[in-house]
Protein backbone atom coordinates (compact mmCIF):
# COMPACT_ATOMS: atom_id res chain seq x y z
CA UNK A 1 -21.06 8.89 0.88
CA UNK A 2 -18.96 8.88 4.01
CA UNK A 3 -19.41 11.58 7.35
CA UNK A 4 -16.55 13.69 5.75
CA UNK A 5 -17.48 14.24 2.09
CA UNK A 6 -21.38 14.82 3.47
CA UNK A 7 -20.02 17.49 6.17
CA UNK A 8 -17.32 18.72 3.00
CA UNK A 9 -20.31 18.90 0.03
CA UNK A 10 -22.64 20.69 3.16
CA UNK A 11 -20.58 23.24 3.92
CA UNK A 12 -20.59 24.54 -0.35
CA UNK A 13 -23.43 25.13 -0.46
CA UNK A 14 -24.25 26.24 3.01
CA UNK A 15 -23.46 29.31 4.49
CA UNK A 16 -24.00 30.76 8.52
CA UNK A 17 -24.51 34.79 9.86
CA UNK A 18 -21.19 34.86 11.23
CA UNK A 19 -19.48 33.55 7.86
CA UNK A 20 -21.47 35.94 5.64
CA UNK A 21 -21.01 38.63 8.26
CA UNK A 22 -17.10 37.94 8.15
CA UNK A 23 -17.50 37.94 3.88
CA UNK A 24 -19.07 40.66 3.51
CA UNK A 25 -16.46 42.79 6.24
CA UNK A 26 -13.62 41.79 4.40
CA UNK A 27 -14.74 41.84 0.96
CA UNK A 28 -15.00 38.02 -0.22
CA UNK A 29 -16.59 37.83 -3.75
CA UNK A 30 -19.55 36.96 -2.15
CA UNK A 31 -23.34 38.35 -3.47
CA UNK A 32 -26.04 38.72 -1.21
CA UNK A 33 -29.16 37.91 -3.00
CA UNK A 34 -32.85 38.49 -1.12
CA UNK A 35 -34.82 35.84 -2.51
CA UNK A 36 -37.86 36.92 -0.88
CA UNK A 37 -40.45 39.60 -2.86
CA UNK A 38 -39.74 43.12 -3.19
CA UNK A 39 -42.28 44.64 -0.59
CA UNK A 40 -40.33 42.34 1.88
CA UNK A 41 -37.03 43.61 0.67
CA UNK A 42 -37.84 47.28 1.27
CA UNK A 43 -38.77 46.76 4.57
CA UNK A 44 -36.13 44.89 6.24
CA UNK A 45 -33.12 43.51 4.23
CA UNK A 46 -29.52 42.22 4.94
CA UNK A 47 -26.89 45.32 4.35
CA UNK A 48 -25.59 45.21 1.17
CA UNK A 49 -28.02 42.69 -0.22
CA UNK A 50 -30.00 42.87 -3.54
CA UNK A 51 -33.40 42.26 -4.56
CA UNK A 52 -33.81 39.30 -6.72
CA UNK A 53 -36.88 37.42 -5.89
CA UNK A 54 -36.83 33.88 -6.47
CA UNK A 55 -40.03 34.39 -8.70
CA UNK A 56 -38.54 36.56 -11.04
CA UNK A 57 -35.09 35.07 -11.61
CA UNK A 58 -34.42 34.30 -15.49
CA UNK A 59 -31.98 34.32 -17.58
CA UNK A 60 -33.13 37.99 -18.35
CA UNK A 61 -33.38 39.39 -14.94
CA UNK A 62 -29.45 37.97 -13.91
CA UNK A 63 -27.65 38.14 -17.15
CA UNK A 64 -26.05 41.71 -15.73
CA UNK A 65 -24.71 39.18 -13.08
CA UNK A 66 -20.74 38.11 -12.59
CA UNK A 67 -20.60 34.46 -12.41
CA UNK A 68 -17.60 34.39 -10.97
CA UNK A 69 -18.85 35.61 -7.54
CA UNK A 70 -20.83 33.20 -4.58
CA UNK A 71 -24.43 33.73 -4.31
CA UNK A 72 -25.88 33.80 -0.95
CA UNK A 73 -29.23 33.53 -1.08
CA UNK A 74 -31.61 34.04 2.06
CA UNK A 75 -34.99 34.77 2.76
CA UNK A 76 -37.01 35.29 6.27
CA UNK A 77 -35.92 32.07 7.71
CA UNK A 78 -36.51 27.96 8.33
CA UNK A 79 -40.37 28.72 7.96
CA UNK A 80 -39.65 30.17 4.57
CA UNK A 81 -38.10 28.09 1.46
CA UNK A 82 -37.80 30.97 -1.21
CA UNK A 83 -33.69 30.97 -0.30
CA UNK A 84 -34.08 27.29 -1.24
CA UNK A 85 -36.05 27.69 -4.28
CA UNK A 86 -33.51 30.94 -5.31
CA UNK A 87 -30.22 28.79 -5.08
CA UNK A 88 -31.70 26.55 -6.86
CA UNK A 89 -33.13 28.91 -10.07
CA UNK A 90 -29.16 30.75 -9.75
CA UNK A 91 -27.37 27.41 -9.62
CA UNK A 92 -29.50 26.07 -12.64
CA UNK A 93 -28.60 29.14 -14.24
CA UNK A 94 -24.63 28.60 -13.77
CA UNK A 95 -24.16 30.55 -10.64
CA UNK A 96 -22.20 29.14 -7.73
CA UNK A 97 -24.93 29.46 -4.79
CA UNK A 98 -25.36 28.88 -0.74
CA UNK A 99 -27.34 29.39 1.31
CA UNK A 100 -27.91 31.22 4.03
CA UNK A 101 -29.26 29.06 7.23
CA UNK A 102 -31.43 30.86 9.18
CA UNK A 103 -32.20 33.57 6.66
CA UNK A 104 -32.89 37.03 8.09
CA UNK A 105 -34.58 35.79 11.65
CA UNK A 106 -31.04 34.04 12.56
CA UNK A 107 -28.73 37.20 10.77
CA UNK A 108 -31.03 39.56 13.08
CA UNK A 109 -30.67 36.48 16.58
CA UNK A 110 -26.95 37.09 16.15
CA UNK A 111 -27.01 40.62 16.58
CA UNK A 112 -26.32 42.07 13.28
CA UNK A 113 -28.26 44.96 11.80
CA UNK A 114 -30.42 45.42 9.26
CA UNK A 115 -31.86 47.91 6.66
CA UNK A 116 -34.71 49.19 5.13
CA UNK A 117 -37.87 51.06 6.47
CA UNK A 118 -38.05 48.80 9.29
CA UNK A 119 -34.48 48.01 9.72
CA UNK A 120 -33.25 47.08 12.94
CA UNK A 121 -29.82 48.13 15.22
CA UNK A 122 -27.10 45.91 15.64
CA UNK A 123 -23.63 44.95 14.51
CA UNK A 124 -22.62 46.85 11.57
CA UNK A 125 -21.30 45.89 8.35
């Protein structure tokens, strides 16, 4: 594989805070998925992201799903692999996936808010 078709194949299934910020601003069919457990979930989460932890994705628990959105999945951030390991269970499952880099530390680093009990001020959606 040459420089550009690794940097081209990267960027699909890769995704950065300002990009999803951007998406999610102006609509893109884009699905933010929090890969991380619920408990985490309700107390701080990406606006407009859902709850699907990576341990209970199935057929069952996404088959209300469109598949012909873009799944960004993120947890809490480069010390945490359950974005990785929730791409991956989507993707197997037919769903277009990225990722997020950074997860929630790097959204929350580049000033953009959050929700949830302990949600925290910044840039709105």
């Amino acid at each position: 594989m040459n420089p550009i078709e690794f940097y081209e194949a990267k960027l699909l299934f890769e995704t950065d805070s300002w990009d999803l910020f951007e998406a999610i601003k102006t609509g893109a069919p884009w699905v933010v998925v929090d890969a991380r457990s619920e408990e985490a979930f309700r107390l701080e989460h990406i606006p407009t992201a859902v709850s699907i932890p990576h341990k209970t994705m199935s057929e069952l628990t996404t088959g209300h799903l469109d598949k012909s959105k873009i799944y960004i999945t993120y947890c809490d951030g480069i010390g945490c692999n359950a974005s990785t390991k929730g791409a991956l269970k989507l993707a197997r499952l037919g769903f277009q996936t990225r990722e997020l880099l950074g997860g929630l530390d790097w959204w929350k680093r580049d000033g953009y808010a959050t929700d949830g009990e302990q949600g925290k001020e910044g840039r709105k959606i």
